[in-house]
N, C-alpha and C. Protein backbone atom coordinates (compact mmCIF):
# COMPACT_ATOMS: atom_id res chain seq x y z
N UNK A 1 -7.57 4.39 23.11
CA UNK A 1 -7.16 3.16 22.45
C UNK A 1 -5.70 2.90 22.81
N UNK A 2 -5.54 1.89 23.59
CA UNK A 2 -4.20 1.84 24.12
C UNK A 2 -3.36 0.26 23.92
N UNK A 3 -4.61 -0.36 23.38
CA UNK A 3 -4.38 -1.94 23.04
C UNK A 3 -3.69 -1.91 21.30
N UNK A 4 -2.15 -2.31 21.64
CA UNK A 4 -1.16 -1.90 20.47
C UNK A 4 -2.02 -2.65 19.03
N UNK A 5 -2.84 -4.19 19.46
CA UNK A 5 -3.07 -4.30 18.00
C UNK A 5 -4.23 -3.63 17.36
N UNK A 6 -4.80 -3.03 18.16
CA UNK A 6 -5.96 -2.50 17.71
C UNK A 6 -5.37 -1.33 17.40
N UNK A 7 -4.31 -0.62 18.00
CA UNK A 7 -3.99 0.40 17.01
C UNK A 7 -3.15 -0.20 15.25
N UNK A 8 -2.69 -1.33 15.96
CA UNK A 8 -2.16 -1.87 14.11
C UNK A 8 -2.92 -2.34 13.05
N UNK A 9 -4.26 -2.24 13.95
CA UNK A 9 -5.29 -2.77 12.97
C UNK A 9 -6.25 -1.57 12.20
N UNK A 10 -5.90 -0.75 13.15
CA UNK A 10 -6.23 0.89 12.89
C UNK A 10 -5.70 1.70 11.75
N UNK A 11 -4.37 1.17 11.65
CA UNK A 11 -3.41 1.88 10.76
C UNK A 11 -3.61 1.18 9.33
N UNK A 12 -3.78 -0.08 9.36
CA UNK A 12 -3.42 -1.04 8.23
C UNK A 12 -4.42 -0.82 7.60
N UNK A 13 -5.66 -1.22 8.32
CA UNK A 13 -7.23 -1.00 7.45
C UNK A 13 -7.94 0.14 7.77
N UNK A 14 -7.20 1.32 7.96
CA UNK A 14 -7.60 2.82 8.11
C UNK A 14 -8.80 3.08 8.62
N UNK A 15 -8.80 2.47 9.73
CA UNK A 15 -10.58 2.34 10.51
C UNK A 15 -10.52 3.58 11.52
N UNK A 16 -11.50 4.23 11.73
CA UNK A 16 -11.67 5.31 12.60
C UNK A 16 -11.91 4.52 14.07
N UNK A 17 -12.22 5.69 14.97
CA UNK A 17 -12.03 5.21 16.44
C UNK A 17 -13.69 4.65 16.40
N UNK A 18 -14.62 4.80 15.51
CA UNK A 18 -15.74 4.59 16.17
C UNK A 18 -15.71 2.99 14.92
N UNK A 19 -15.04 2.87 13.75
CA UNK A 19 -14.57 1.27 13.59
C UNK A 19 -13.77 0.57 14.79
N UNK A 20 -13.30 0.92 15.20
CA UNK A 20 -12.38 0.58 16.25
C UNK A 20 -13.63 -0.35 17.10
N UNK A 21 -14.28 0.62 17.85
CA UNK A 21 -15.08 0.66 18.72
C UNK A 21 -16.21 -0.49 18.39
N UNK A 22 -16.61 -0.89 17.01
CA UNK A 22 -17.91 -1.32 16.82
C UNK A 22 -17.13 -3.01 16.63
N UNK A 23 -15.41 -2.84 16.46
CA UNK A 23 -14.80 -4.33 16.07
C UNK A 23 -14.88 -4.89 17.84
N UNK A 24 -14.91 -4.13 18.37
CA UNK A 24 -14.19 -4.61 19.75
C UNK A 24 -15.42 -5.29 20.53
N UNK A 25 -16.51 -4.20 19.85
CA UNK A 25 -17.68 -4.74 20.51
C UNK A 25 -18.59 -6.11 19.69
N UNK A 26 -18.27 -6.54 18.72
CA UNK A 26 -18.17 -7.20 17.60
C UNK A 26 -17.58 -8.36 18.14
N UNK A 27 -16.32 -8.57 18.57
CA UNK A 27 -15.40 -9.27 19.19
C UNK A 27 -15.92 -9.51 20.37
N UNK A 28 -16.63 -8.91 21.41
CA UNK A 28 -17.14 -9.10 22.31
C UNK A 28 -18.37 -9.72 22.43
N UNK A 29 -19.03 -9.64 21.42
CA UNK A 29 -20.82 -10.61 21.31
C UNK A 29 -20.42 -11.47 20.59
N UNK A 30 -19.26 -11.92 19.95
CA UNK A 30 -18.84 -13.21 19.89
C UNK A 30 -18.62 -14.10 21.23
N UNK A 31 -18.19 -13.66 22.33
CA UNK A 31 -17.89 -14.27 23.49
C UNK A 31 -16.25 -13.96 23.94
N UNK A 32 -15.79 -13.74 23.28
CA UNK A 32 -14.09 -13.23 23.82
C UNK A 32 -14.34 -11.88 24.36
N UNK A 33 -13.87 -11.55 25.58
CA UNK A 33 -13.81 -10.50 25.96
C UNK A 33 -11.76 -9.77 26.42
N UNK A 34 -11.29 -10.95 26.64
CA UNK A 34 -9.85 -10.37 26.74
C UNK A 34 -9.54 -9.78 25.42
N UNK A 35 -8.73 -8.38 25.48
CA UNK A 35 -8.26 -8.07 24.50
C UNK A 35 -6.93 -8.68 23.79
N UNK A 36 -6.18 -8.96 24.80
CA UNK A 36 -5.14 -9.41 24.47
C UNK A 36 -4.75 -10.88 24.30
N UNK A 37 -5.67 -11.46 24.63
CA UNK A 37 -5.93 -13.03 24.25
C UNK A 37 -5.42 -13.15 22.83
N UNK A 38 -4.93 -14.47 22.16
CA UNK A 38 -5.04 -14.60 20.73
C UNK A 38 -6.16 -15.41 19.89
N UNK A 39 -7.13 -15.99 20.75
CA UNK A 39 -8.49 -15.80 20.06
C UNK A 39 -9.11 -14.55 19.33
N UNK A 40 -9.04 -13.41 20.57
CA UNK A 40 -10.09 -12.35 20.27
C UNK A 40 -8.81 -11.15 18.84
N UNK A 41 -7.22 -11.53 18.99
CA UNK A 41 -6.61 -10.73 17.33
C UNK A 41 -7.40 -11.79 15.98
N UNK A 42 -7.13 -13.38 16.43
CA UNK A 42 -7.56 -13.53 15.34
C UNK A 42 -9.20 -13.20 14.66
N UNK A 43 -9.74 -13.22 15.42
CA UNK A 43 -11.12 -12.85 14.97
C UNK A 43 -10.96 -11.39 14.57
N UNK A 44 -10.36 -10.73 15.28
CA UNK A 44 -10.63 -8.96 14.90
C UNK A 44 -9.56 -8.87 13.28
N UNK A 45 -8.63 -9.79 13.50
CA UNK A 45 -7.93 -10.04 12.04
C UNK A 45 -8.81 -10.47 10.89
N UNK A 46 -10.16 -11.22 11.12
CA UNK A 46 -10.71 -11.66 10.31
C UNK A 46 -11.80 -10.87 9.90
N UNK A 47 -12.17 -10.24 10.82
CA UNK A 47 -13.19 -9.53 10.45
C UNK A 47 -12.44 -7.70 9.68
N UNK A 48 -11.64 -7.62 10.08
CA UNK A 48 -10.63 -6.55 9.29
C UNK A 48 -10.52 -6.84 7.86
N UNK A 49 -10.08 -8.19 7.67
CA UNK A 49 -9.10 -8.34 6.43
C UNK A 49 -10.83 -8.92 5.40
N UNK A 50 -11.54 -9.45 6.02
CA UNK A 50 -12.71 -9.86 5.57
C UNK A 50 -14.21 -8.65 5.04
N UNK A 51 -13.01 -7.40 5.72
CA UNK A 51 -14.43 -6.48 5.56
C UNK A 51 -15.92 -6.75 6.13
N UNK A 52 -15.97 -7.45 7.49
CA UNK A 52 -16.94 -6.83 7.82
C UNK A 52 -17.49 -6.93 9.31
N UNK A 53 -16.81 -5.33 9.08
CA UNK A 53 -17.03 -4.67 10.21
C UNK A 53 -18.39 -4.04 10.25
N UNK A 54 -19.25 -4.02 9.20
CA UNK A 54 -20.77 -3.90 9.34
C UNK A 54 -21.60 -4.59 9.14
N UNK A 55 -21.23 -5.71 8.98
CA UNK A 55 -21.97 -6.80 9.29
C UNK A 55 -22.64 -7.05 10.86
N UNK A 56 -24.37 -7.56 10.39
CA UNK A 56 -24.84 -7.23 11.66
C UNK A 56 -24.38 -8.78 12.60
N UNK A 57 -24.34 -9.11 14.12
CA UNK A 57 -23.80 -9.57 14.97
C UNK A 57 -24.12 -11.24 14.58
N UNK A 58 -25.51 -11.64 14.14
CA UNK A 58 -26.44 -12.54 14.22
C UNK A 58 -25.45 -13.42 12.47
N UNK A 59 -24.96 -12.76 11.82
CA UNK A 59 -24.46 -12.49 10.76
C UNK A 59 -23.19 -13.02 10.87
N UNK A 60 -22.27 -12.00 11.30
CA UNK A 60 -20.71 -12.47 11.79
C UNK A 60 -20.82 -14.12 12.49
N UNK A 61 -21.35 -13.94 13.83
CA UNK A 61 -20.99 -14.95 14.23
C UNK A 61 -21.21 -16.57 13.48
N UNK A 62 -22.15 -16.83 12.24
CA UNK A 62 -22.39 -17.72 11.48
C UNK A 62 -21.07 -17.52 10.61
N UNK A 63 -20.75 -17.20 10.05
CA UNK A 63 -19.75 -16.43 9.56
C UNK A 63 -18.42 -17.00 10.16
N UNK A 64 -18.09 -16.60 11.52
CA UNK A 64 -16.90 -17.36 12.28
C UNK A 64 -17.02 -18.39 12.64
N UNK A 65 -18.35 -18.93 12.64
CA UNK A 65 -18.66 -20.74 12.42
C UNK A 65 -18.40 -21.48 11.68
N UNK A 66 -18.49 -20.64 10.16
CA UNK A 66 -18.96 -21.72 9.38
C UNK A 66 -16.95 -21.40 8.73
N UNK A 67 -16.12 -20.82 9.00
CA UNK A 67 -15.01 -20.41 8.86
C UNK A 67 -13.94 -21.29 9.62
N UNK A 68 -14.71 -21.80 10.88
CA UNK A 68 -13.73 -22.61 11.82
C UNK A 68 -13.33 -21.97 13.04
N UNK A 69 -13.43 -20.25 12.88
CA UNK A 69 -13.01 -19.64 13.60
C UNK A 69 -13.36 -19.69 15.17
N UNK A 70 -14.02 -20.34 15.01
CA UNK A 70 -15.28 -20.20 16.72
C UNK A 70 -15.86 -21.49 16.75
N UNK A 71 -16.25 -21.77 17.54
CA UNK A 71 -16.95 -23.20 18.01
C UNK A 71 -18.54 -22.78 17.74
């Protein structure tokens, strides 16, 4: 894990490497794949501060729709 916000997002909401792992990929079946883009912090911000990171994919993404977050 070498992408600084994902380690600040690590620290703040005390997520393990395999939370880490399931936001990024989470972030990624949304359609953002740059990490460092500021689309793909705010979504991983939202889904952090929103709790849910276990929410299944089909789920989230209605979710970042109906939020504004995503087209």
């Amino acid at each position: 894990m070498e992408n600084k916000h994902l380690i600040d997002l690590s620290v703040k909401y005390g997520l393990s490497s395999e939370d880490i792992s399931k936001l990024v990929s989470m972030v990624y079946q949304v359609g953002v794949d740059e990490m460092d883009s500021p689309q793909f912090k705010r979504i991983a911000n939202y889904i952090c501060e929103a709790k849910l990171i276990d929410m299944p994919a089909e789920d989230l993404i209605e979710e970042l729709k109906r939020k504004g977050i995503i087209a």
